[in-house]
PDB file of N, CA and C in Angstrom:
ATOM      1  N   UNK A   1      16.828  75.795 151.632  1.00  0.00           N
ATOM      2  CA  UNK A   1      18.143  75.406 151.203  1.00  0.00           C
ATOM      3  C   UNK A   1      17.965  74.473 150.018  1.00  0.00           C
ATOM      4  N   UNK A   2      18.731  74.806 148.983  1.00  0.00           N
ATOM      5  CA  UNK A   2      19.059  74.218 148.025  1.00  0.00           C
ATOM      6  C   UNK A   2      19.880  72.384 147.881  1.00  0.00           C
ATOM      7  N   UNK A   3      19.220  71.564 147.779  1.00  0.00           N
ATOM      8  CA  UNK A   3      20.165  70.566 147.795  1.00  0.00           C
ATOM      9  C   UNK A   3      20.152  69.742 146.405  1.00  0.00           C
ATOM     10  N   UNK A   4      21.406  69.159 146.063  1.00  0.00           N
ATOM     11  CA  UNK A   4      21.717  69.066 144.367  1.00  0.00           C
ATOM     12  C   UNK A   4      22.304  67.467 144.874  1.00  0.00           C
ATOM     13  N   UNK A   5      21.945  66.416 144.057  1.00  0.00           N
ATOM     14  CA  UNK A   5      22.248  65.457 144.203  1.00  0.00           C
ATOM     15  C   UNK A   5      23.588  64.981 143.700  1.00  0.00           C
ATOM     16  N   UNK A   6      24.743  65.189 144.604  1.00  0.00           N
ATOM     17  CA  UNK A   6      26.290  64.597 144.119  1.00  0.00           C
ATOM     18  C   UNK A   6      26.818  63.501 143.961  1.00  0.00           C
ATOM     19  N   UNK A   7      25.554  62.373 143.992  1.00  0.00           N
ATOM     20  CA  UNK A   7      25.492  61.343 143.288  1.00  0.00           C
ATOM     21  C   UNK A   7      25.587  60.739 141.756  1.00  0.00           C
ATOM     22  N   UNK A   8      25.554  59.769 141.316  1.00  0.00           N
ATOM     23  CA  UNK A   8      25.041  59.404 139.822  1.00  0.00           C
ATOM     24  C   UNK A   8      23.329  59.636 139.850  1.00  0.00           C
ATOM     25  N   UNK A   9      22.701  60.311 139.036  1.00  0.00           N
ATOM     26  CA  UNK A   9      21.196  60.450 139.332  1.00  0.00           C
ATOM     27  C   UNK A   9      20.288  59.266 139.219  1.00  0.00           C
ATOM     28  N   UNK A  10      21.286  58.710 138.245  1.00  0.00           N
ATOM     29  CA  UNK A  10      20.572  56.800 138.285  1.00  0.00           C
ATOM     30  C   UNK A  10      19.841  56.119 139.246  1.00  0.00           C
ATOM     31  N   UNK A  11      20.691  56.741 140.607  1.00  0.00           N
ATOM     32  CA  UNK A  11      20.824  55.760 141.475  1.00  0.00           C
ATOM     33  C   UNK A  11      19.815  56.621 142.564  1.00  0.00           C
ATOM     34  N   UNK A  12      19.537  55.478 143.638  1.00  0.00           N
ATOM     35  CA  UNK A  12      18.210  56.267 144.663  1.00  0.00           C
ATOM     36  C   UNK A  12      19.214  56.645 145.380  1.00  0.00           C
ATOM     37  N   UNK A  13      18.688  57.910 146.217  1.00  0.00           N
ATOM     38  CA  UNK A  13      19.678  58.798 147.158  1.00  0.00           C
ATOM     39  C   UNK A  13      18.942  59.321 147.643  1.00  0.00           C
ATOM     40  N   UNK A  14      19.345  59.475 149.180  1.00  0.00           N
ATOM     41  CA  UNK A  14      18.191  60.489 149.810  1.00  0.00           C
ATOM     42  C   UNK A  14      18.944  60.894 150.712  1.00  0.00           C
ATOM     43  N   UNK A  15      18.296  62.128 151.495  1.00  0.00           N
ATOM     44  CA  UNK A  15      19.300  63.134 152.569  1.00  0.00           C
ATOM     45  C   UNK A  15      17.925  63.047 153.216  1.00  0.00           C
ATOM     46  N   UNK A  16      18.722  63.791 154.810  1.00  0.00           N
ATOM     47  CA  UNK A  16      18.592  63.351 156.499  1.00  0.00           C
ATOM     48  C   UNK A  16      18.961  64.804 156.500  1.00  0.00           C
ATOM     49  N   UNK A  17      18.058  65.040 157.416  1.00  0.00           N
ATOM     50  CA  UNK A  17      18.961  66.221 158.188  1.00  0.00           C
ATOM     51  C   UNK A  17      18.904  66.020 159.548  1.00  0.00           C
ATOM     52  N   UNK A  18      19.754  65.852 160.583  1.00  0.00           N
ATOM     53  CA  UNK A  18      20.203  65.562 162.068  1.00  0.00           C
ATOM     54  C   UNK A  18      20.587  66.361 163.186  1.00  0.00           C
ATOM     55  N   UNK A  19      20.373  66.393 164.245  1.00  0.00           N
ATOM     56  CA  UNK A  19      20.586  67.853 164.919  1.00  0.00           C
ATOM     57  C   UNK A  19      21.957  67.171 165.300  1.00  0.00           C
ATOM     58  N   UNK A  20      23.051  68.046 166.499  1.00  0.00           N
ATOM     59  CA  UNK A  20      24.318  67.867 166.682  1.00  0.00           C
ATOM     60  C   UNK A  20      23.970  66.451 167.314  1.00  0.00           C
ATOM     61  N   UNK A  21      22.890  65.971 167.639  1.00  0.00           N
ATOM     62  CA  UNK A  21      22.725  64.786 169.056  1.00  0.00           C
ATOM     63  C   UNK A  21      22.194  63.717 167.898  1.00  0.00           C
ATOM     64  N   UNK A  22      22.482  63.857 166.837  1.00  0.00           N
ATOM     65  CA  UNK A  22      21.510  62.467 165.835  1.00  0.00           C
ATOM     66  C   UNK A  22      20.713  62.359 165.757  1.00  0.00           C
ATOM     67  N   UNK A  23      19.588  63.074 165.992  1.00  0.00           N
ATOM     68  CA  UNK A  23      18.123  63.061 165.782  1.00  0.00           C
ATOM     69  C   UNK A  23      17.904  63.469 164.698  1.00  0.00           C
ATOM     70  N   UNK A  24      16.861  62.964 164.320  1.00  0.00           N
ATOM     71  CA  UNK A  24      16.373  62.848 162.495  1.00  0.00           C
ATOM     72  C   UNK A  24      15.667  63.922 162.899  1.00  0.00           C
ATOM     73  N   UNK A  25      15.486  65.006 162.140  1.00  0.00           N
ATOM     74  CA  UNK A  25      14.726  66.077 161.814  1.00  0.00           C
ATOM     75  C   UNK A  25      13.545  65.817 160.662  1.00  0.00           C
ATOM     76  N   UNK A  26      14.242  65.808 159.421  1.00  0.00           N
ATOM     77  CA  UNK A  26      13.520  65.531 158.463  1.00  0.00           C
ATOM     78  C   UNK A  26      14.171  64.722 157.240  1.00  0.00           C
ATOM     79  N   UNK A  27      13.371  64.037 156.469  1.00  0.00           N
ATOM     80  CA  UNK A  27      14.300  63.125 155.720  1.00  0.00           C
ATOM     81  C   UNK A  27      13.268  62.955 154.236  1.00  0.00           C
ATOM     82  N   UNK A  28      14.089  62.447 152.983  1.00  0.00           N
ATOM     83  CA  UNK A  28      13.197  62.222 151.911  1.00  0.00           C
ATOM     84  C   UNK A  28      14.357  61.954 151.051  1.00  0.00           C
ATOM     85  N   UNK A  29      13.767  61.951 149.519  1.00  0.00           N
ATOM     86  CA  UNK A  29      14.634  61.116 148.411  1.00  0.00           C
ATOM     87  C   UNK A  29      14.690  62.470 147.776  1.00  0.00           C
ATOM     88  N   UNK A  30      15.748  62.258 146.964  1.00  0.00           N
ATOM     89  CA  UNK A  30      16.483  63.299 146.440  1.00  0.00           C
ATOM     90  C   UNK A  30      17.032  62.860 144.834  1.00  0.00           C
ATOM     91  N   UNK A  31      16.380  63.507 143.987  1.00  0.00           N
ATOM     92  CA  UNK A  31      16.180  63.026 142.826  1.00  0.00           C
ATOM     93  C   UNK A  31      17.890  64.054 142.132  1.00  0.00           C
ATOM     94  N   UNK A  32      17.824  65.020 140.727  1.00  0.00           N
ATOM     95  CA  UNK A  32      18.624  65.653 140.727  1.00  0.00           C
ATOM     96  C   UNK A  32      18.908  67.423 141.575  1.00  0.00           C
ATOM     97  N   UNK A  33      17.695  67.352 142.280  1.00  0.00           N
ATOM     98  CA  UNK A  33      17.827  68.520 143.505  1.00  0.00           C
ATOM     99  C   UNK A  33      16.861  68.217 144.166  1.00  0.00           C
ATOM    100  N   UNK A  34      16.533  68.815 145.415  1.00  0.00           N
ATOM    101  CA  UNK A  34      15.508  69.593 146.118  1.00  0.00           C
ATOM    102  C   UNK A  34      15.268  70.584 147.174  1.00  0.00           C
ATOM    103  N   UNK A  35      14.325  71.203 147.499  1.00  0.00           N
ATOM    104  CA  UNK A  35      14.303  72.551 148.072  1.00  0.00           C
ATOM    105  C   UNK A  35      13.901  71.897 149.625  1.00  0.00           C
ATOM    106  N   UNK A  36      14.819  71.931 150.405  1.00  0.00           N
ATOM    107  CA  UNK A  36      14.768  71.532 151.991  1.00  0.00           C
ATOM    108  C   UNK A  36      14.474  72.928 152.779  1.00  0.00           C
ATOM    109  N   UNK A  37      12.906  73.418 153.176  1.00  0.00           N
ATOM    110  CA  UNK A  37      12.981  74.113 154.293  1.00  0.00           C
ATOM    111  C   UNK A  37      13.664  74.185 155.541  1.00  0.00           C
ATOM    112  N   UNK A  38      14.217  74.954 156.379  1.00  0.00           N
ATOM    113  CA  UNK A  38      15.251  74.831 157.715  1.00  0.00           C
ATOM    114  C   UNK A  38      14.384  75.761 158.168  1.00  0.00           C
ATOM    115  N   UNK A  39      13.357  77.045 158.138  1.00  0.00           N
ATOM    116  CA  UNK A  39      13.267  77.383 158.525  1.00  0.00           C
ATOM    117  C   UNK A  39      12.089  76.881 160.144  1.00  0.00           C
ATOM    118  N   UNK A  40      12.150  76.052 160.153  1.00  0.00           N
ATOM    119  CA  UNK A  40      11.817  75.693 161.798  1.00  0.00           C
ATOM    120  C   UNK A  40      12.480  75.722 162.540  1.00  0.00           C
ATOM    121  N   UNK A  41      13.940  75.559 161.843  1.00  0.00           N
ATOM    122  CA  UNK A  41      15.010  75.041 162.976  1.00  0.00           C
ATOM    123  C   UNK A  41      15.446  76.340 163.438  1.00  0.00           C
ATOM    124  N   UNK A  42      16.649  76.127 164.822  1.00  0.00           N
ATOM    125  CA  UNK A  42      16.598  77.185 165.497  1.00  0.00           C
ATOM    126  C   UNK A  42      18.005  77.292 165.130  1.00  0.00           C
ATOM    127  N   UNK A  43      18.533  78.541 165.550  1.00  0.00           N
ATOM    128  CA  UNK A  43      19.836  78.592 165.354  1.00  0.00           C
ATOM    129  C   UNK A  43      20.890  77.583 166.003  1.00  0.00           C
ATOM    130  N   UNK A  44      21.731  77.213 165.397  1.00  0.00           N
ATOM    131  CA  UNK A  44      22.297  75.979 166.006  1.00  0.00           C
ATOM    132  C   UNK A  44      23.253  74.748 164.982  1.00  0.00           C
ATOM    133  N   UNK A  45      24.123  74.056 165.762  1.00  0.00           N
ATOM    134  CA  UNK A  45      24.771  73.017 164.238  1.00  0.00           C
ATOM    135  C   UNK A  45      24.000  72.182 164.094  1.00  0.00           C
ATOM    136  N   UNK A  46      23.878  71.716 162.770  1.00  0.00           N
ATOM    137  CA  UNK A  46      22.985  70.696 162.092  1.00  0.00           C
ATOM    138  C   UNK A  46      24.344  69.943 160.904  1.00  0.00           C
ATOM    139  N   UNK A  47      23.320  68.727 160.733  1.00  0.00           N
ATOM    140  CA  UNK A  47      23.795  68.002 159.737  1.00  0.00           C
ATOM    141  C   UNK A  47      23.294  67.822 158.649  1.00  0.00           C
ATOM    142  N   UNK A  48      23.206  67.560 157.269  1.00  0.00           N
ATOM    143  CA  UNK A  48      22.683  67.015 156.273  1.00  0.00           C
ATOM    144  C   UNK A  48      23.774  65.798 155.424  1.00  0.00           C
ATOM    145  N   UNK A  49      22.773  64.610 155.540  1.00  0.00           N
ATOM    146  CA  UNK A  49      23.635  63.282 155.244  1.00  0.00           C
ATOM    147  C   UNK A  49      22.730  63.033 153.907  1.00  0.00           C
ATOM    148  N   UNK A  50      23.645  62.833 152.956  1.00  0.00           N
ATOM    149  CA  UNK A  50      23.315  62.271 151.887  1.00  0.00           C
ATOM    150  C   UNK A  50      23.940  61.261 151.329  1.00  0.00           C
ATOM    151  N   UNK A  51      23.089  59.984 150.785  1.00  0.00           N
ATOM    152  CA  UNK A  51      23.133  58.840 151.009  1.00  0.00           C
ATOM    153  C   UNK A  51      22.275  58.281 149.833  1.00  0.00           C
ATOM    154  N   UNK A  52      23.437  56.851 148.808  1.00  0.00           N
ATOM    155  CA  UNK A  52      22.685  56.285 147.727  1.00  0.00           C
ATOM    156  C   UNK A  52      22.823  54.877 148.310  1.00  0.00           C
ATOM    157  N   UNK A  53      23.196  53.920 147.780  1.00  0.00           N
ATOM    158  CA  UNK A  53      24.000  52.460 147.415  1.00  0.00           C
ATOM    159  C   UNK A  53      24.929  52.406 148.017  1.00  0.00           C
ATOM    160  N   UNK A  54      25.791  53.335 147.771  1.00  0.00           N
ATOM    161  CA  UNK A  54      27.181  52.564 147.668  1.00  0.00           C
ATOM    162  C   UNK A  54      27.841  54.080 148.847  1.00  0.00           C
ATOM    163  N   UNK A  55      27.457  55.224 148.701  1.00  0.00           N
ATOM    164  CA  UNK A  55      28.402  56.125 149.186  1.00  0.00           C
ATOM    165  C   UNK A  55      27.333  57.009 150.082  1.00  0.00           C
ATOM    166  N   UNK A  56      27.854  57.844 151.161  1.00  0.00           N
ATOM    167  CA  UNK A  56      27.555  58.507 152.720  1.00  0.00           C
ATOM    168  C   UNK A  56      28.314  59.663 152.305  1.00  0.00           C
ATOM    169  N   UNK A  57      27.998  60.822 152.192  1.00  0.00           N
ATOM    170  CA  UNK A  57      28.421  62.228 152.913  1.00  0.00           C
ATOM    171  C   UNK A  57      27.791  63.174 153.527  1.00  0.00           C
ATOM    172  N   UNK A  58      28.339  63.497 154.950  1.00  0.00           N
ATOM    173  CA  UNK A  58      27.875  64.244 155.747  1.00  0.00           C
ATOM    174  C   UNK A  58      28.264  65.587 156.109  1.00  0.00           C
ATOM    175  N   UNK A  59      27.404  66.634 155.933  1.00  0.00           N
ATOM    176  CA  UNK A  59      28.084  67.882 155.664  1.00  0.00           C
ATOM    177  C   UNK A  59      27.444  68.837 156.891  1.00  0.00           C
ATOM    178  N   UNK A  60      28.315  69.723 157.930  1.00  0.00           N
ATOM    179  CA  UNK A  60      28.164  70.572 158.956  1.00  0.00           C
ATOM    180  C   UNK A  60      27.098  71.374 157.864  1.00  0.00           C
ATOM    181  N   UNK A  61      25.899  71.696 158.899  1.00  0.00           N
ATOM    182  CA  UNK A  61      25.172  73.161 158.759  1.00  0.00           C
ATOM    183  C   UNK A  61      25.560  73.793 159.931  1.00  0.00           C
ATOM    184  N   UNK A  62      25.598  75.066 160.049  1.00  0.00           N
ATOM    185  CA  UNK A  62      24.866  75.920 161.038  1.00  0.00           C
ATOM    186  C   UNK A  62      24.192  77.002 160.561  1.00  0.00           C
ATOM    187  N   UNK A  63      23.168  77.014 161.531  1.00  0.00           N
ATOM    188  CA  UNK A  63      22.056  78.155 161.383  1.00  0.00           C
ATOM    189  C   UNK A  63      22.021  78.925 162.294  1.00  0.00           C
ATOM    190  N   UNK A  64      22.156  80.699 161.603  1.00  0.00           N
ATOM    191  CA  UNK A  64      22.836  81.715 161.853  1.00  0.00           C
ATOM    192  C   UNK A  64      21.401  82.536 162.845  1.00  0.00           C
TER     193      UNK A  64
END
């Protein structure tokens, strides 16, 4: 999966990915993209939280 930083790129930002229960899966910094493997995960809802300074958005996955 493709992830694109919808931040200012200035700024440090990094994404989480969380299963439905809050458990950290996998996590890192996120410059103006990066390429997040899922394929471990099992089918099921997931989260990906992306996160700088100042602003939090958290966006439903599911895997089909």
């Amino acid at each position: 999966m493709k992830v694109k930083n919808i931040f200012d790129a200035n700024q440090n930002a990094k994404y989480q990915v969380l299963n439905i229960n809050g458990q950290l899966l996998a996590e890192g910094l996120l410059d103006e993209q990066v390429l997040i493997s899922l394929d471990y995960l099992v089918a099921g809802v997931y989260f990906l939280r992306l996160e700088n300074n100042k602003e939090l958005s958290t966006i439903k996955l599911i895997k089909k």
